[in-house]
N, C-alpha and C. Protein backbone atom coordinates (compact mmCIF):
# COMPACT_ATOMS: atom_id res chain seq x y z
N UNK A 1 2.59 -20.97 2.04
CA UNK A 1 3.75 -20.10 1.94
C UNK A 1 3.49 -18.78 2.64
N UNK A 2 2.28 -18.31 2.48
CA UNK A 2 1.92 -16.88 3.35
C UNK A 2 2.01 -16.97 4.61
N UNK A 3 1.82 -18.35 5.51
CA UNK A 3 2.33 -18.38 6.19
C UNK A 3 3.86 -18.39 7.30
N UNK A 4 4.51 -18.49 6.43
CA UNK A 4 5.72 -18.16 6.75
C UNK A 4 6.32 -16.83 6.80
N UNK A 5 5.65 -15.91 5.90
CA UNK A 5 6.28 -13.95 5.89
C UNK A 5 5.28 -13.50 7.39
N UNK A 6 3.56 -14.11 7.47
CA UNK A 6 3.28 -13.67 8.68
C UNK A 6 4.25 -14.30 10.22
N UNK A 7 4.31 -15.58 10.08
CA UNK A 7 5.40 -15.87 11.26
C UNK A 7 6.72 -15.05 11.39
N UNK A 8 7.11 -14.89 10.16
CA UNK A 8 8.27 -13.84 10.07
C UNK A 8 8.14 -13.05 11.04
N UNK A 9 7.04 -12.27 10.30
CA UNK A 9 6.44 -11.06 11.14
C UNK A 9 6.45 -10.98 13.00
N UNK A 10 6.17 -12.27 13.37
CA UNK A 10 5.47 -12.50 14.69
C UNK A 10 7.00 -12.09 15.29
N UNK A 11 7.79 -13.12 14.60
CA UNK A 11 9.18 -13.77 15.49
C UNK A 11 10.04 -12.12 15.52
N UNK A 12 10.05 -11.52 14.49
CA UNK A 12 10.50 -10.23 14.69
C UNK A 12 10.26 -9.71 16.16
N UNK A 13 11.20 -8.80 16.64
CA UNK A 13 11.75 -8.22 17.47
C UNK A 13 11.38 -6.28 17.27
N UNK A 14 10.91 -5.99 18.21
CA UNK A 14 10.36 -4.71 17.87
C UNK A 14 10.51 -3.91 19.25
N UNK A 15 11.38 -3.10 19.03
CA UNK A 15 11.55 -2.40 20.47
C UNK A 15 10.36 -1.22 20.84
N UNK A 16 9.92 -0.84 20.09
CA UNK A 16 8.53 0.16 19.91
C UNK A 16 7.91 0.10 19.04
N UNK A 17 6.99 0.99 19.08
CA UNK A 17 5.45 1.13 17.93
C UNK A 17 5.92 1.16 16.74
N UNK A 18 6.87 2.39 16.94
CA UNK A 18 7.42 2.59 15.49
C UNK A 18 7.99 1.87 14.90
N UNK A 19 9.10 1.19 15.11
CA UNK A 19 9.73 -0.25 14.66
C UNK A 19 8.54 -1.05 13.98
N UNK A 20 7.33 -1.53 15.03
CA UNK A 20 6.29 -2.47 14.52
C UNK A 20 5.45 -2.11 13.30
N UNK A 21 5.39 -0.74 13.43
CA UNK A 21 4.80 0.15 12.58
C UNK A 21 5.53 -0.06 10.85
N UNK A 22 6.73 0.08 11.17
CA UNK A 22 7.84 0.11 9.67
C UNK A 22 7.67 -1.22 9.96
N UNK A 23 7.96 -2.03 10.53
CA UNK A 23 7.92 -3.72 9.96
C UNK A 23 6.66 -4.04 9.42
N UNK A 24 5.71 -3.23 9.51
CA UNK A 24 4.44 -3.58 8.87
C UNK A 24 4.37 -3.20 7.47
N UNK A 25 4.43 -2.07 7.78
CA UNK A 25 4.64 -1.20 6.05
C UNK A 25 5.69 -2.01 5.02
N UNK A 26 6.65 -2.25 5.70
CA UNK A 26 7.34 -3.03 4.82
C UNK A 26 6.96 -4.33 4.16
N UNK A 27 6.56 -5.03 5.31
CA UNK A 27 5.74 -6.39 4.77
C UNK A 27 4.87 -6.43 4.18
N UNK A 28 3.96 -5.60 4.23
CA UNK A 28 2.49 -5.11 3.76
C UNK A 28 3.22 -4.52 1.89
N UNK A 29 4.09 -3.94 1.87
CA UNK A 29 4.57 -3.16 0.79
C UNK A 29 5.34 -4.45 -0.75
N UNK A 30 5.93 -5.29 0.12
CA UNK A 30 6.77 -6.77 -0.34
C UNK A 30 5.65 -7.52 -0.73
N UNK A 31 4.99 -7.85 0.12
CA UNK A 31 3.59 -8.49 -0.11
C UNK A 31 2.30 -8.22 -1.48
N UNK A 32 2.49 -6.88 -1.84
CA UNK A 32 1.62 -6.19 -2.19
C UNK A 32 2.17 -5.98 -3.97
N UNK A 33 3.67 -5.85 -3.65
CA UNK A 33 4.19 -4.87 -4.63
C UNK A 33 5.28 -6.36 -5.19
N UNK A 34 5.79 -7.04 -4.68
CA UNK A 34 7.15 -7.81 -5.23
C UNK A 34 6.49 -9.37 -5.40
N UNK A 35 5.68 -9.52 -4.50
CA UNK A 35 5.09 -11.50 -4.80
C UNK A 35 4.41 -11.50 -5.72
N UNK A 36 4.10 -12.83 -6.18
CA UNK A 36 3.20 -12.94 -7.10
C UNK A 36 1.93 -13.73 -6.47
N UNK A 37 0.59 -13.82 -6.85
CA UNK A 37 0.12 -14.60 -6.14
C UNK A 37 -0.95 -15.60 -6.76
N UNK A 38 -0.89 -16.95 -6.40
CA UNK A 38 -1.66 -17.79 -7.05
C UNK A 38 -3.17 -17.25 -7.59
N UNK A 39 -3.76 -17.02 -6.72
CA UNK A 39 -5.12 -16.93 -6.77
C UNK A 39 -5.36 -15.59 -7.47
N UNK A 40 -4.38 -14.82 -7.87
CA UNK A 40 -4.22 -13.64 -8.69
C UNK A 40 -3.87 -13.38 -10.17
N UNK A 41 -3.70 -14.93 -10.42
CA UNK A 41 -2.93 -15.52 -12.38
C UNK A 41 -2.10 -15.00 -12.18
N UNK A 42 -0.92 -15.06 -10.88
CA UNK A 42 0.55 -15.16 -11.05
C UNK A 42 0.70 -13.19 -11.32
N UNK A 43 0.08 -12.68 -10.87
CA UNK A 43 0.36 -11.65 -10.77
C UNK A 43 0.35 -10.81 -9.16
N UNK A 44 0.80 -9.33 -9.31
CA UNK A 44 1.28 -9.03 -7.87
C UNK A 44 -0.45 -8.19 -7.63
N UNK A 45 -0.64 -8.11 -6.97
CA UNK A 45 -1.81 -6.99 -6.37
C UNK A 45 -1.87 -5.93 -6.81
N UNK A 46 -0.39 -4.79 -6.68
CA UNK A 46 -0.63 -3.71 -7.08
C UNK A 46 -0.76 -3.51 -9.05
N UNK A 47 -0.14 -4.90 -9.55
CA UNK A 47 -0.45 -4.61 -11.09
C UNK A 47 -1.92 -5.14 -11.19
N UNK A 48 -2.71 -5.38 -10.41
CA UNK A 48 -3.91 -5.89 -10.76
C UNK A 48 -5.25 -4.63 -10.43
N UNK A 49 -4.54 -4.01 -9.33
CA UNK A 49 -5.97 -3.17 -8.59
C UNK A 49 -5.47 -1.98 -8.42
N UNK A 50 -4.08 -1.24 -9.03
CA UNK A 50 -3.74 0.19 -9.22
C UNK A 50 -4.66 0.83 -10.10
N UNK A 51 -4.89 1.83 -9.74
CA UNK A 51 -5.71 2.87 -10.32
C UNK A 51 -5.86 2.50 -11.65
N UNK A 52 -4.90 2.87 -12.16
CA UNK A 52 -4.40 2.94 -13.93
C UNK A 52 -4.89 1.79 -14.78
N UNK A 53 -5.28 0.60 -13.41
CA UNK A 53 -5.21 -0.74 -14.36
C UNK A 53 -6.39 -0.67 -15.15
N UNK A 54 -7.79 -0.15 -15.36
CA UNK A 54 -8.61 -0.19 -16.26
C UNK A 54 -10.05 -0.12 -15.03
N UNK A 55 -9.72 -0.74 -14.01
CA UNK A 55 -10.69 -1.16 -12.82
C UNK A 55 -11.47 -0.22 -12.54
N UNK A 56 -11.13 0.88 -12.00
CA UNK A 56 -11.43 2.42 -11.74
C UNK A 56 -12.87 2.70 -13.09
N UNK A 57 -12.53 1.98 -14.53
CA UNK A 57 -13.39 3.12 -15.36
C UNK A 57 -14.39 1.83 -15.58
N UNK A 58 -14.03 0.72 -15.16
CA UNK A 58 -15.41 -0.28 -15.26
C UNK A 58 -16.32 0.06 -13.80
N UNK A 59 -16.06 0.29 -12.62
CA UNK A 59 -16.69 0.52 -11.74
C UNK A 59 -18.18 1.16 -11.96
C-alpha cells in the first residue's frame, strides 16, 4: 500500500522546487500524522514517537 502514496508522489506534476517542496511536506505530514501503520500496532507515528509519548523520559 505505501507504495502507491510514493507513486502518487512521482506521477505528480511540479512546476518548481517549491511546489515539490509542499508536495513533500504534505505527504510526509499525511503519512506521519493521519495513517495508521501495520508494523506500528495500528497506530500513526506521531502518537507513538511525539515527545509527550513517555519515550523522551525512558531514553
Amino acid at each position: 500500500m505505501d507504495n502507491v502514496f510514493i507513486e502518487r508522489l512521482y506521477l505528480s506534476s511540479y512546476r518548481n522546487l517549491i511546489e515539490l517542496q509542499a508536495g513533500i511536506d504534505e505527504w510526509m505530514h499525511d503519512y506521519n500524522h493521519h495513517r495508521i501503520h501495520q508494523a506500528l500496532d495500528y497506530t500513526k507515528p506521531w502518537q507513538l514517537y511525539r515527545p509527550n509519548s513517555g519515550l523522551a523520559e525512558a531514553a
